[in-house]
PDB file of N, CA and C in Angstrom:
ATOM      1  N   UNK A   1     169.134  -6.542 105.148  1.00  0.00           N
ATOM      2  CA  UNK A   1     167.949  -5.743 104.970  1.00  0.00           C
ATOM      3  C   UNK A   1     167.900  -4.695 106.079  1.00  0.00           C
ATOM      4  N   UNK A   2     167.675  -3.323 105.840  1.00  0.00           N
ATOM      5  CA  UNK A   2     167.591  -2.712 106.937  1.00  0.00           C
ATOM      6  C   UNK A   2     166.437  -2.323 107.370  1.00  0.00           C
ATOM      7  N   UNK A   3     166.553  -1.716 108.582  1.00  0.00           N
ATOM      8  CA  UNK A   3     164.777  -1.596 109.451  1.00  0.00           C
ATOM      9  C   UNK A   3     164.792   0.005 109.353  1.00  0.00           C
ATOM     10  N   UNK A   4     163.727   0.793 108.994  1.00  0.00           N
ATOM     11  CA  UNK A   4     163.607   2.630 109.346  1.00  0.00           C
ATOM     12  C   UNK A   4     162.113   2.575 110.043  1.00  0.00           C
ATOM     13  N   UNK A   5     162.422   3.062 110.844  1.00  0.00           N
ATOM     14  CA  UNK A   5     161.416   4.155 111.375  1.00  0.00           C
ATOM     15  C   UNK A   5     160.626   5.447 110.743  1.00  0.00           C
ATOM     16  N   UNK A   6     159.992   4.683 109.710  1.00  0.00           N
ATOM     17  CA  UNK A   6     159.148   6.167 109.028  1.00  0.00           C
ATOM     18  C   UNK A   6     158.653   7.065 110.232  1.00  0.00           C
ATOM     19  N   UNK A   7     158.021   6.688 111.084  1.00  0.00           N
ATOM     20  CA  UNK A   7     157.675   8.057 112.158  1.00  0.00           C
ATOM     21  C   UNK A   7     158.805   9.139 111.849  1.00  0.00           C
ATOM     22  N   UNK A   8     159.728   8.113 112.672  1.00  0.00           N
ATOM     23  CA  UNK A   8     161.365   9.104 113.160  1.00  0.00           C
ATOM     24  C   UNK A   8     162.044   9.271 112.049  1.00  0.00           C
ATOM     25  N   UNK A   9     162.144   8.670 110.991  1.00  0.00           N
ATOM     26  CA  UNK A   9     163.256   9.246 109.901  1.00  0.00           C
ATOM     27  C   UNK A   9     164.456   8.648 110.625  1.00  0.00           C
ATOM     28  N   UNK A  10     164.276   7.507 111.559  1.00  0.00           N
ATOM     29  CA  UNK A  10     166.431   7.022 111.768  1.00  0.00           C
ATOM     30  C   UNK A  10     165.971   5.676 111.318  1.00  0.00           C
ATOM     31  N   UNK A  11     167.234   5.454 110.964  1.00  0.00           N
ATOM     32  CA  UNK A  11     167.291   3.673 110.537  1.00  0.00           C
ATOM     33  C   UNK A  11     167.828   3.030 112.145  1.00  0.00           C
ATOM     34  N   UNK A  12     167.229   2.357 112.434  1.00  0.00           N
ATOM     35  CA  UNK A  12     167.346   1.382 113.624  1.00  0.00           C
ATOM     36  C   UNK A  12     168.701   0.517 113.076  1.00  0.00           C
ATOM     37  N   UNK A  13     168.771  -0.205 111.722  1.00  0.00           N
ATOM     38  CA  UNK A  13     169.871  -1.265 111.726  1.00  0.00           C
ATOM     39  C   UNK A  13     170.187  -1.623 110.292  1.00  0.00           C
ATOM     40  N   UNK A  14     170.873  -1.583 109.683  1.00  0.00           N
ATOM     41  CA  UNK A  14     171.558  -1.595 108.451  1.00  0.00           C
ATOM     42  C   UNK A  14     171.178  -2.982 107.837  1.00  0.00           C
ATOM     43  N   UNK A  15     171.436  -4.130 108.786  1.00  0.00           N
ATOM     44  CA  UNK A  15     171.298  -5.607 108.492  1.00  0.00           C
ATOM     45  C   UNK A  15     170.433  -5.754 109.408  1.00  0.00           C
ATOM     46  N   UNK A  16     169.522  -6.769 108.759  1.00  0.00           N
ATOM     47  CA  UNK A  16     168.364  -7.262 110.190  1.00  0.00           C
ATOM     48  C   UNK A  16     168.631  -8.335 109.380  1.00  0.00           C
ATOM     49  N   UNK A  17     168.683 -10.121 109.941  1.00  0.00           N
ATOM     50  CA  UNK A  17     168.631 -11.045 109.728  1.00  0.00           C
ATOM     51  C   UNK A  17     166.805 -11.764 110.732  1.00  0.00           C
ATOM     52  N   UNK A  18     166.903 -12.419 110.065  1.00  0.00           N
ATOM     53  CA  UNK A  18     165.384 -13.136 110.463  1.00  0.00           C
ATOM     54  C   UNK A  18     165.433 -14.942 110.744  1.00  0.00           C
ATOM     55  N   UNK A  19     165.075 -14.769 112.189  1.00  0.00           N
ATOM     56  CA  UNK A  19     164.878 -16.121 112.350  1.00  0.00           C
ATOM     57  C   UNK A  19     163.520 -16.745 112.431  1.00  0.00           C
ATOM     58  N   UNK A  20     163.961 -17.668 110.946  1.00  0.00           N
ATOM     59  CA  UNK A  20     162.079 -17.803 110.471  1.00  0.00           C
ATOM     60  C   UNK A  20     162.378 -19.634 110.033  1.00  0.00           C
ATOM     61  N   UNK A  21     163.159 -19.996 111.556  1.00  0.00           N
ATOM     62  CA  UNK A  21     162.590 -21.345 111.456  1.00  0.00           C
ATOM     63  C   UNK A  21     163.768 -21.645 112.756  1.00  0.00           C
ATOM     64  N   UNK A  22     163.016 -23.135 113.321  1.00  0.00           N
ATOM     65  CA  UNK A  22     162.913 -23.892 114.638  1.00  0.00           C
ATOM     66  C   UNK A  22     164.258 -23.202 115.019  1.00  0.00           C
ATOM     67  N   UNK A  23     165.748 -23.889 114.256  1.00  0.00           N
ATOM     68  CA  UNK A  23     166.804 -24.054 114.653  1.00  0.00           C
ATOM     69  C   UNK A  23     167.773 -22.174 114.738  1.00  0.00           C
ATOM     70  N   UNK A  24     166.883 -21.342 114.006  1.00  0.00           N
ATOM     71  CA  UNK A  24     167.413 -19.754 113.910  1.00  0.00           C
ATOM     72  C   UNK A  24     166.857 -19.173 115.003  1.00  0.00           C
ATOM     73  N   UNK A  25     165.351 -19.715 115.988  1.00  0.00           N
ATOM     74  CA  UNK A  25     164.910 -18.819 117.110  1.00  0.00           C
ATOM     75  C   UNK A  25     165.226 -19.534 118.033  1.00  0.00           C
ATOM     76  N   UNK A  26     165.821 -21.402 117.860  1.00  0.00           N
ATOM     77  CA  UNK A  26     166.384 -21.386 119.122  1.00  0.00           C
ATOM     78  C   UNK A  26     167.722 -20.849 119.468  1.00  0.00           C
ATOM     79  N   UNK A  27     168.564 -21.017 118.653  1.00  0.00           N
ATOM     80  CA  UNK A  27     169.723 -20.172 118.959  1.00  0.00           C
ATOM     81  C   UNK A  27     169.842 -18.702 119.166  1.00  0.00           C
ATOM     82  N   UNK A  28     169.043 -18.171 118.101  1.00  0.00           N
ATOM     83  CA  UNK A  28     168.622 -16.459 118.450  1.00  0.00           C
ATOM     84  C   UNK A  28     170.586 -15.968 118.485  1.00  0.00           C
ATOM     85  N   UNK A  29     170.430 -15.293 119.334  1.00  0.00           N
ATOM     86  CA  UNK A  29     171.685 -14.524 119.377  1.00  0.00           C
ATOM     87  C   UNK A  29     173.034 -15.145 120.421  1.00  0.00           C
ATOM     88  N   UNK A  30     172.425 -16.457 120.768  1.00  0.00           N
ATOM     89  CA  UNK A  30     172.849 -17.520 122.054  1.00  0.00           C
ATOM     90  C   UNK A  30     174.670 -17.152 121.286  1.00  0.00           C
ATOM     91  N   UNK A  31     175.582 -17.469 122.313  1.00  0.00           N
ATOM     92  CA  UNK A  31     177.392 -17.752 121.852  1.00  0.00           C
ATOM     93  C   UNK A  31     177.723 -16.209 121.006  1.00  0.00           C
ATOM     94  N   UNK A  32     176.821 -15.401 120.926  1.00  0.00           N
ATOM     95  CA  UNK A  32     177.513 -14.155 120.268  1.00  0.00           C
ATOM     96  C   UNK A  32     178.366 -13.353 121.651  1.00  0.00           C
ATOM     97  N   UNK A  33     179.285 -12.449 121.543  1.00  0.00           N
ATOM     98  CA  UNK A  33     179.701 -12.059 122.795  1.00  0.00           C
ATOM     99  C   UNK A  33     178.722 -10.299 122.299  1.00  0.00           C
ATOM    100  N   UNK A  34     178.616  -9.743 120.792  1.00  0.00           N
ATOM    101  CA  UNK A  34     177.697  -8.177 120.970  1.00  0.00           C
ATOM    102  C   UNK A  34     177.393  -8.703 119.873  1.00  0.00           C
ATOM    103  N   UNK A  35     176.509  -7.798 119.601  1.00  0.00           N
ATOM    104  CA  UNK A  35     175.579  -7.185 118.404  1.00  0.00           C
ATOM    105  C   UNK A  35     176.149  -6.559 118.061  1.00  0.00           C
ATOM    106  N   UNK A  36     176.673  -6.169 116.675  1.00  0.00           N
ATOM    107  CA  UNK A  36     176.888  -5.112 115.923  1.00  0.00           C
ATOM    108  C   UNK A  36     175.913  -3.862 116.309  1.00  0.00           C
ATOM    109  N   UNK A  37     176.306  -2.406 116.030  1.00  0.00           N
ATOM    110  CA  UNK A  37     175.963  -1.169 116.067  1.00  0.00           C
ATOM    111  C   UNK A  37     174.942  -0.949 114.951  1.00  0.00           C
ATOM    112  N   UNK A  38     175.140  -1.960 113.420  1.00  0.00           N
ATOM    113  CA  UNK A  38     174.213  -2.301 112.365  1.00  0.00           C
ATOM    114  C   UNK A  38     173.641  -3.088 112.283  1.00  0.00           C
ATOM    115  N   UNK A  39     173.373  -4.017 113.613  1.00  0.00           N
ATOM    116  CA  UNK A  39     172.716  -5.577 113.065  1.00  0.00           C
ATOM    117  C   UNK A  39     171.536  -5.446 113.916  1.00  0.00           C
ATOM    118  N   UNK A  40     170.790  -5.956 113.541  1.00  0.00           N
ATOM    119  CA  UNK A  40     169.495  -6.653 114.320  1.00  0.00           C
ATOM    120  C   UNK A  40     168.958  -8.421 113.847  1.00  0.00           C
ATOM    121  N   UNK A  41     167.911  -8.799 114.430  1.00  0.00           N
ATOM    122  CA  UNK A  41     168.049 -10.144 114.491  1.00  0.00           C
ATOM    123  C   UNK A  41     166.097  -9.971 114.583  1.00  0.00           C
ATOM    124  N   UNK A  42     165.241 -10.205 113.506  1.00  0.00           N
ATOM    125  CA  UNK A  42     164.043  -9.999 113.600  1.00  0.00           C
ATOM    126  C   UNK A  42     163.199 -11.324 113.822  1.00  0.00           C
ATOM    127  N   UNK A  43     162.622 -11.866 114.918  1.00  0.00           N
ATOM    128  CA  UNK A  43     161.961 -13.123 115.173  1.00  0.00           C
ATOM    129  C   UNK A  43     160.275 -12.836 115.122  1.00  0.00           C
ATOM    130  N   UNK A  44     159.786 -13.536 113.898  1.00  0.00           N
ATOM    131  CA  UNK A  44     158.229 -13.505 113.885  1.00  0.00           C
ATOM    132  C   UNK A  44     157.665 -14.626 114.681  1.00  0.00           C
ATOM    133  N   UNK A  45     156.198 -13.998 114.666  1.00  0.00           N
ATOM    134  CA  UNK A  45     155.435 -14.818 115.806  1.00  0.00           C
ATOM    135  C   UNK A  45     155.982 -14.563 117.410  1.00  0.00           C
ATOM    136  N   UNK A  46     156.635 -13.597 117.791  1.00  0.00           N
ATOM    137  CA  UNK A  46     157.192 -13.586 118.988  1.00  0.00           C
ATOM    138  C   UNK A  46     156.163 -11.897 119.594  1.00  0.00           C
ATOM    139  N   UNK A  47     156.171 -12.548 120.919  1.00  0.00           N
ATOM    140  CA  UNK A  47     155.172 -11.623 122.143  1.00  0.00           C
ATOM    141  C   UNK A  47     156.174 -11.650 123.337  1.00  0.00           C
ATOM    142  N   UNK A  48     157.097 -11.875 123.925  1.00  0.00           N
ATOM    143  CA  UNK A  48     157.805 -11.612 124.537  1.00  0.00           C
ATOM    144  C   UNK A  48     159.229 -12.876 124.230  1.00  0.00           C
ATOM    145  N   UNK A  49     160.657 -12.263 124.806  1.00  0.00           N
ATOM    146  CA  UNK A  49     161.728 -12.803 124.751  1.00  0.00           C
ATOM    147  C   UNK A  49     162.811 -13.442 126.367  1.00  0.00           C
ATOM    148  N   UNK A  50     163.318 -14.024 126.404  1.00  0.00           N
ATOM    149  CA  UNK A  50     164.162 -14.368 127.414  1.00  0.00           C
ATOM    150  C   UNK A  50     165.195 -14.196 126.970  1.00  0.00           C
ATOM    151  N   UNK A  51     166.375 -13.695 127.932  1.00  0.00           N
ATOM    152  CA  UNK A  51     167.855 -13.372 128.074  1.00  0.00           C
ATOM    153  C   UNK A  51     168.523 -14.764 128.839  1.00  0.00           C
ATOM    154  N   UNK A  52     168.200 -15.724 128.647  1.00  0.00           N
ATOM    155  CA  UNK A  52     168.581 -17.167 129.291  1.00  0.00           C
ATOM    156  C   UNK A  52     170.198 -17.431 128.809  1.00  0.00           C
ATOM    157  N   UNK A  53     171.320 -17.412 129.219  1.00  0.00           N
ATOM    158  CA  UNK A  53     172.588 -17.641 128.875  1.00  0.00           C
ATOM    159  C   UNK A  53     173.175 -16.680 127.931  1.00  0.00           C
ATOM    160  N   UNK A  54     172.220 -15.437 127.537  1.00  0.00           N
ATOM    161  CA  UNK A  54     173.010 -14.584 126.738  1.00  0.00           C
ATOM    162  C   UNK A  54     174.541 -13.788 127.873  1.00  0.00           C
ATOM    163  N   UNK A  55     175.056 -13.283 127.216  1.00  0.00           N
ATOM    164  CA  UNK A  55     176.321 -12.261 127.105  1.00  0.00           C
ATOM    165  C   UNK A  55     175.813 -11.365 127.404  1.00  0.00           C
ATOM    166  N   UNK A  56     175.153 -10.298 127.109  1.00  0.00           N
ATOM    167  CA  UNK A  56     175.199  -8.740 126.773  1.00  0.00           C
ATOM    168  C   UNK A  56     173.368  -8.130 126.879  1.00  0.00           C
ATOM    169  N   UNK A  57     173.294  -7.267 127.566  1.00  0.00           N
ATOM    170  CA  UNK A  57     172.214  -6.487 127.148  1.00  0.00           C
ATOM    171  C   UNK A  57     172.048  -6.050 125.851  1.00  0.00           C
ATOM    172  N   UNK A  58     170.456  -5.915 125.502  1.00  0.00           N
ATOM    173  CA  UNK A  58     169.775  -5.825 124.009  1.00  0.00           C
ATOM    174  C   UNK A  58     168.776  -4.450 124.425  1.00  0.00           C
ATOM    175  N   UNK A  59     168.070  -3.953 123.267  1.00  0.00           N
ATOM    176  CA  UNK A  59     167.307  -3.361 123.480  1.00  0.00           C
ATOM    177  C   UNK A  59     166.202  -4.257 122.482  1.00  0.00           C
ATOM    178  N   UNK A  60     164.601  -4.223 122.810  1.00  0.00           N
ATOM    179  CA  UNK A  60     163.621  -5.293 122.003  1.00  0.00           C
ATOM    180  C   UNK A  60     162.758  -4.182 122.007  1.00  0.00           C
ATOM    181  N   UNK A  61     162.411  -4.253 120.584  1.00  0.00           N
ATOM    182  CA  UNK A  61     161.255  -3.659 119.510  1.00  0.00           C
ATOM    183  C   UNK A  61     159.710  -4.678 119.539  1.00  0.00           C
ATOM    184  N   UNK A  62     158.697  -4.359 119.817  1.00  0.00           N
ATOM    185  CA  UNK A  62     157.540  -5.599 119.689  1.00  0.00           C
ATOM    186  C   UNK A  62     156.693  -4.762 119.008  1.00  0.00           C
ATOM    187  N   UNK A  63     156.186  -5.320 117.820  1.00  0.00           N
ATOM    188  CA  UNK A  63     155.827  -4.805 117.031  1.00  0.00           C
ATOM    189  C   UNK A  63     154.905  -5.676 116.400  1.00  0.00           C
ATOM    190  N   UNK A  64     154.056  -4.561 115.553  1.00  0.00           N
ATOM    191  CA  UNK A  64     152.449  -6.283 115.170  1.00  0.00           C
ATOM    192  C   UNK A  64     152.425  -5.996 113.594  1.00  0.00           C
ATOM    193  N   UNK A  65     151.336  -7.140 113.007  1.00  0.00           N
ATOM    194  CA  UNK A  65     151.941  -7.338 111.425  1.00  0.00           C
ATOM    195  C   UNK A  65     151.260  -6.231 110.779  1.00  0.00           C
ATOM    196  N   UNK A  66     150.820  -4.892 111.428  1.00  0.00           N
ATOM    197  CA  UNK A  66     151.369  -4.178 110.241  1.00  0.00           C
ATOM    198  C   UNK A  66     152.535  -2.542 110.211  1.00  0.00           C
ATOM    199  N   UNK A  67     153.454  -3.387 110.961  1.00  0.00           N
ATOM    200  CA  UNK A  67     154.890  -2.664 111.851  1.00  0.00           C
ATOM    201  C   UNK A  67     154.542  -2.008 112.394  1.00  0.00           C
ATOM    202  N   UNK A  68     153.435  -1.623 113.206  1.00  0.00           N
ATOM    203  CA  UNK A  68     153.406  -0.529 114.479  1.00  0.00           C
ATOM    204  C   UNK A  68     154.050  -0.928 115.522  1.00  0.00           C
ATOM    205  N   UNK A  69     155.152  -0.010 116.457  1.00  0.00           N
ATOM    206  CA  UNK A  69     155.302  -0.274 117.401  1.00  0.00           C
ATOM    207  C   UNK A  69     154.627  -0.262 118.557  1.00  0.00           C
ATOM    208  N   UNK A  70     154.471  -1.487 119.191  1.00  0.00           N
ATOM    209  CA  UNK A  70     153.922  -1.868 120.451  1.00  0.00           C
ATOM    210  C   UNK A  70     153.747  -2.256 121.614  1.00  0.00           C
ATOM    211  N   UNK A  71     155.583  -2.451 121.481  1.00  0.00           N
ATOM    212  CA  UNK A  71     156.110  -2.636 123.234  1.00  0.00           C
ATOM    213  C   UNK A  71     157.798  -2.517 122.655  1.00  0.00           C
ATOM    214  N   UNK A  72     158.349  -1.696 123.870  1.00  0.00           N
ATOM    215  CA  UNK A  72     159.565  -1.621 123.850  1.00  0.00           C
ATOM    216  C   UNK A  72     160.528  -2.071 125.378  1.00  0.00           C
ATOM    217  N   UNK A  73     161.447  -2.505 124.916  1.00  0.00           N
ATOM    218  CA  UNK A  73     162.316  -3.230 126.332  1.00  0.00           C
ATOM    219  C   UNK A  73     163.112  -2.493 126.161  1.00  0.00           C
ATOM    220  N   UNK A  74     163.636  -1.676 126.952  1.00  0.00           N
ATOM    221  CA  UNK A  74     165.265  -0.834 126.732  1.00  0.00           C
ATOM    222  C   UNK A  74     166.104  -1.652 127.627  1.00  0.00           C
ATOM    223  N   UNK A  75     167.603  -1.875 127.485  1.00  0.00           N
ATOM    224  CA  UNK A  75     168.682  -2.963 127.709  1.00  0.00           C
ATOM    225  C   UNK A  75     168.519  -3.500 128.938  1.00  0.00           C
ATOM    226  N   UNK A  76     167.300  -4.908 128.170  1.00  0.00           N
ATOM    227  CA  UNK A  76     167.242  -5.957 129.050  1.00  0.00           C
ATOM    228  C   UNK A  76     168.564  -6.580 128.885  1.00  0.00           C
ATOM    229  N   UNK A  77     168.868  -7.182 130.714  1.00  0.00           N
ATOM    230  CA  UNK A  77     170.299  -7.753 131.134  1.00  0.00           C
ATOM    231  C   UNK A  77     170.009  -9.446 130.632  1.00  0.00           C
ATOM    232  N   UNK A  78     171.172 -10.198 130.565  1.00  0.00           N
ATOM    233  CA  UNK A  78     171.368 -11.156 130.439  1.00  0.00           C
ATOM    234  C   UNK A  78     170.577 -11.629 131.973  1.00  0.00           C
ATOM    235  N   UNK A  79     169.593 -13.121 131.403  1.00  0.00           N
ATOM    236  CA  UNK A  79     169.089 -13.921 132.545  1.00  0.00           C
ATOM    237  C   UNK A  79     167.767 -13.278 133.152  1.00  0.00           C
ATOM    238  N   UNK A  80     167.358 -12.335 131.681  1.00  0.00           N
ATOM    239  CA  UNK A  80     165.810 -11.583 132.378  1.00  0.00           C
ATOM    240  C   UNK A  80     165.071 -12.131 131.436  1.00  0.00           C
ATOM    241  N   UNK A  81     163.706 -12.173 131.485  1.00  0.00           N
ATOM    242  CA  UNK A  81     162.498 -12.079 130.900  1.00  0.00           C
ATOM    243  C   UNK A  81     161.348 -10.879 130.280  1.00  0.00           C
ATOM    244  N   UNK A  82     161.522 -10.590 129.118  1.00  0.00           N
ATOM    245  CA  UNK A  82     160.683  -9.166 128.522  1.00  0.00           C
ATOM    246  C   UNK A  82     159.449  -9.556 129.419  1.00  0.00           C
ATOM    247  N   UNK A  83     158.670  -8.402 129.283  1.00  0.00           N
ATOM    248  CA  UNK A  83     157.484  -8.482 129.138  1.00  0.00           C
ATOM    249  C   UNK A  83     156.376  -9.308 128.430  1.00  0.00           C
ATOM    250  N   UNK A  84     155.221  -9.400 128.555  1.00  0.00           N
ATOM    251  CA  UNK A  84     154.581  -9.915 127.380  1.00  0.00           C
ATOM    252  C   UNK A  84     153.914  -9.168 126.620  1.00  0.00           C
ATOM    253  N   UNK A  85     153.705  -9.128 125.057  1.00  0.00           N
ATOM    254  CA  UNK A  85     152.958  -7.691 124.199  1.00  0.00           C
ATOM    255  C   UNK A  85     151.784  -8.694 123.603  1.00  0.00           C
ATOM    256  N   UNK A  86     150.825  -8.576 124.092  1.00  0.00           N
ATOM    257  CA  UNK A  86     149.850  -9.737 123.618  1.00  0.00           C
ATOM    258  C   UNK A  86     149.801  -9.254 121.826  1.00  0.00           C
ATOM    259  N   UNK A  87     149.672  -7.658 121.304  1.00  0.00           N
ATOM    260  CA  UNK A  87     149.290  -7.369 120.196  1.00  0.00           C
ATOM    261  C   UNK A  87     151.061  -7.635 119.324  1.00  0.00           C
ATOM    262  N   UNK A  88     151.686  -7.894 119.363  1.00  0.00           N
ATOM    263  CA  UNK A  88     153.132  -7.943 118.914  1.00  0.00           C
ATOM    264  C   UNK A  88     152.707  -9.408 118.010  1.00  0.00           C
ATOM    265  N   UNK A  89     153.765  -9.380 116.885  1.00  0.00           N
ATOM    266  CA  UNK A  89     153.492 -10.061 116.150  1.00  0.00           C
ATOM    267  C   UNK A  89     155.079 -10.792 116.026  1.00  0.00           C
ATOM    268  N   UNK A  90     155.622  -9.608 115.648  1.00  0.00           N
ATOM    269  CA  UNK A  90     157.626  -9.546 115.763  1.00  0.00           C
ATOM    270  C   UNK A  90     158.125  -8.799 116.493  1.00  0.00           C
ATOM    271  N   UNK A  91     159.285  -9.459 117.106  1.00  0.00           N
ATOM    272  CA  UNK A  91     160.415  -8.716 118.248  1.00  0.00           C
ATOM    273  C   UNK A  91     161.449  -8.729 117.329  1.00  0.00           C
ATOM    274  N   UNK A  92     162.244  -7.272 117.238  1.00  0.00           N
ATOM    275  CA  UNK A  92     163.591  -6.872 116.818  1.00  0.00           C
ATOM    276  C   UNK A  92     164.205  -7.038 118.273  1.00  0.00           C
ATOM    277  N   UNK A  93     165.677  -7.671 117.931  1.00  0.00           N
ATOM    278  CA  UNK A  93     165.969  -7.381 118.657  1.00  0.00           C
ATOM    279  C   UNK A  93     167.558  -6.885 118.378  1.00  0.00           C
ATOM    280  N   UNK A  94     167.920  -5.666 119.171  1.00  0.00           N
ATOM    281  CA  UNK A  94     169.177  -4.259 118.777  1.00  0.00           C
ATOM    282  C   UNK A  94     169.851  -4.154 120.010  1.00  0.00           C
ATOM    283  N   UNK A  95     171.657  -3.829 119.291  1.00  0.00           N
ATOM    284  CA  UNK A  95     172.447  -3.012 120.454  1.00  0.00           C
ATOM    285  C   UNK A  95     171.458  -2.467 121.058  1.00  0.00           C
ATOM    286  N   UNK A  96     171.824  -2.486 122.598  1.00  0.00           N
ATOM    287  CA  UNK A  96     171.707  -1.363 123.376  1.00  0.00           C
ATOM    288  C   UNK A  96     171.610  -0.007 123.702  1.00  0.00           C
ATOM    289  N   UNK A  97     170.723   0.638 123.863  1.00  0.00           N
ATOM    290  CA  UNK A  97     170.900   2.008 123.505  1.00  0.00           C
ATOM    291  C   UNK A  97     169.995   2.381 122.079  1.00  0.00           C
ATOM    292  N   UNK A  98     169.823   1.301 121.309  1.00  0.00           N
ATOM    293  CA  UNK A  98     169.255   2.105 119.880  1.00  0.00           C
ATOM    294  C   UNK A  98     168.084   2.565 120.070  1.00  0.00           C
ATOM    295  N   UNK A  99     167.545   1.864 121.295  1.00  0.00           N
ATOM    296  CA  UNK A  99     165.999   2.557 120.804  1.00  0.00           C
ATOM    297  C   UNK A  99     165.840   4.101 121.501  1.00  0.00           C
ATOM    298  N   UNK A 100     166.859   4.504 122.312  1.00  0.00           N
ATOM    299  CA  UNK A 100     167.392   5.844 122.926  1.00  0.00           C
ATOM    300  C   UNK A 100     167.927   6.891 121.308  1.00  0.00           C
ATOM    301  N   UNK A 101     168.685   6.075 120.967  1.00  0.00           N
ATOM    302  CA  UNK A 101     169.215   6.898 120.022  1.00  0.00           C
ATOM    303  C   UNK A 101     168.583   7.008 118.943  1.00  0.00           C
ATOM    304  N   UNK A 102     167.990   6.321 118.666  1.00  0.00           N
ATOM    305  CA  UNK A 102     166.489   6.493 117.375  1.00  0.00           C
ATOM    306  C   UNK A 102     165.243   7.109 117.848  1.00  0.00           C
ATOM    307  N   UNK A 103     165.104   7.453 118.920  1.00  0.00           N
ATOM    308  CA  UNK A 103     163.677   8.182 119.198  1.00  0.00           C
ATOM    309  C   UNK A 103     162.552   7.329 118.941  1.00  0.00           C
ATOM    310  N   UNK A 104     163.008   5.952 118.972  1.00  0.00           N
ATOM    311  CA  UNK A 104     161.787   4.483 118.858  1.00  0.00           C
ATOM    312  C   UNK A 104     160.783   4.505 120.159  1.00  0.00           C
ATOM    313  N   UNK A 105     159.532   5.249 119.653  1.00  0.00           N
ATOM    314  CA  UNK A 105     158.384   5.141 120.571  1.00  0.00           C
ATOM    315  C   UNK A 105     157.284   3.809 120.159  1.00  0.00           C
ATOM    316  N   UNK A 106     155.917   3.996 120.976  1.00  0.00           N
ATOM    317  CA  UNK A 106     155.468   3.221 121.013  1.00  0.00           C
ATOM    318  C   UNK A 106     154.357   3.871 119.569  1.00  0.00           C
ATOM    319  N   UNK A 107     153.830   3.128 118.867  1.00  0.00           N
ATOM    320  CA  UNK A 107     152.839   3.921 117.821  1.00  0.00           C
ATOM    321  C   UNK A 107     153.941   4.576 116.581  1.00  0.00           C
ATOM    322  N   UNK A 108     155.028   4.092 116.593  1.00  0.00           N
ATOM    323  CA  UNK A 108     155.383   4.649 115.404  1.00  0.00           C
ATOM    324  C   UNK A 108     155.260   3.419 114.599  1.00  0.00           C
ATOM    325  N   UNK A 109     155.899   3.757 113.073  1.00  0.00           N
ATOM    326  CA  UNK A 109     155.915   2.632 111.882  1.00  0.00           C
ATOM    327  C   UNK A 109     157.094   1.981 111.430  1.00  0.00           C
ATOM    328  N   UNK A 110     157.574   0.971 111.548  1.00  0.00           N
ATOM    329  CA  UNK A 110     159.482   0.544 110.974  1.00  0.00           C
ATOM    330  C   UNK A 110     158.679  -0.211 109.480  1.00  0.00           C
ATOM    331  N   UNK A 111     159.725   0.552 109.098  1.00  0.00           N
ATOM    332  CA  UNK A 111     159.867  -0.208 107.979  1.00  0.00           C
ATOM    333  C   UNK A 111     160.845  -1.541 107.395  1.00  0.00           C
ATOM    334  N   UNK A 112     160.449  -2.691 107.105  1.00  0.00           N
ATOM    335  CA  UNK A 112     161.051  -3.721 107.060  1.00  0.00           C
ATOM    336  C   UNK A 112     160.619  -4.902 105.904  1.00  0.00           C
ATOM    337  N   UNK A 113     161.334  -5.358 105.544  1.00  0.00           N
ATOM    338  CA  UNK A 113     160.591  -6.742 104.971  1.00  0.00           C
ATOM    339  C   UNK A 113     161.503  -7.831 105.004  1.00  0.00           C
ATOM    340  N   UNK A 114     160.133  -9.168 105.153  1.00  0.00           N
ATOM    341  CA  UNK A 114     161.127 -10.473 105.536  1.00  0.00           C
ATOM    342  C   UNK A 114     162.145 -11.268 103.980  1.00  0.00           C
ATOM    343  N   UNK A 115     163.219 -11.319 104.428  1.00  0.00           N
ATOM    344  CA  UNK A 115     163.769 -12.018 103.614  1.00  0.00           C
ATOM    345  C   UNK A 115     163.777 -13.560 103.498  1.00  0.00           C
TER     346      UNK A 115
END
């Protein structure tokens, strides 16, 4: 499923997969060595994320249920802690760099739906 940015007119990620149960948000992106350039990984119910044993810097989308963006992390390192977005509902989380290269501000709209 892919994610767009109606504000911006760019697609953030070609594939977004969704972890929408216990055993998909504890693993999250844990043993991957990157993210695809097309993938994202969309976790609902999430207000902030940890980089605890990951590999690789991410960039994180926080966003509330009705897709406004509302907090952005640009490439948090492995072994950090986001922020917290009290109004966030779902965190995308993308290669590095995308939210640079998509023009992903705060107050725009992604378009998405859960599979």
């Amino acid at each position: 499923m892919p994610i767009y940015n109606k504000t911006q007119h760019t697609v953030l990620a070609h594939k977004a997969f969704v972890a929408n149960n216990f055993l998909k948000r504890f693993i999250g992106l844990l043993g991957r060595k990157r993210l695809d350039a097309d993938e994202a990984l969309i976790i609902p119910q999430c207000q902030a994320i940890h980089m605890f044993f990951m590999r690789f810097p991410i960039d994180v989308v926080f966003v509330d249920r009705k897709h406004h963006v509302v907090g952005l992390v640009h490439k948090i390192n492995p072994f950090c802690m986001s922020p917290f977005f009290w109004k966030a509902y779902f965190s995308i989380e993308l290669p590095a760099g995308t939210i640079e290269k998509t023009k992903t501000a705060r107050g725009d709209v992604l378009d998405f739906e859960l599979v």
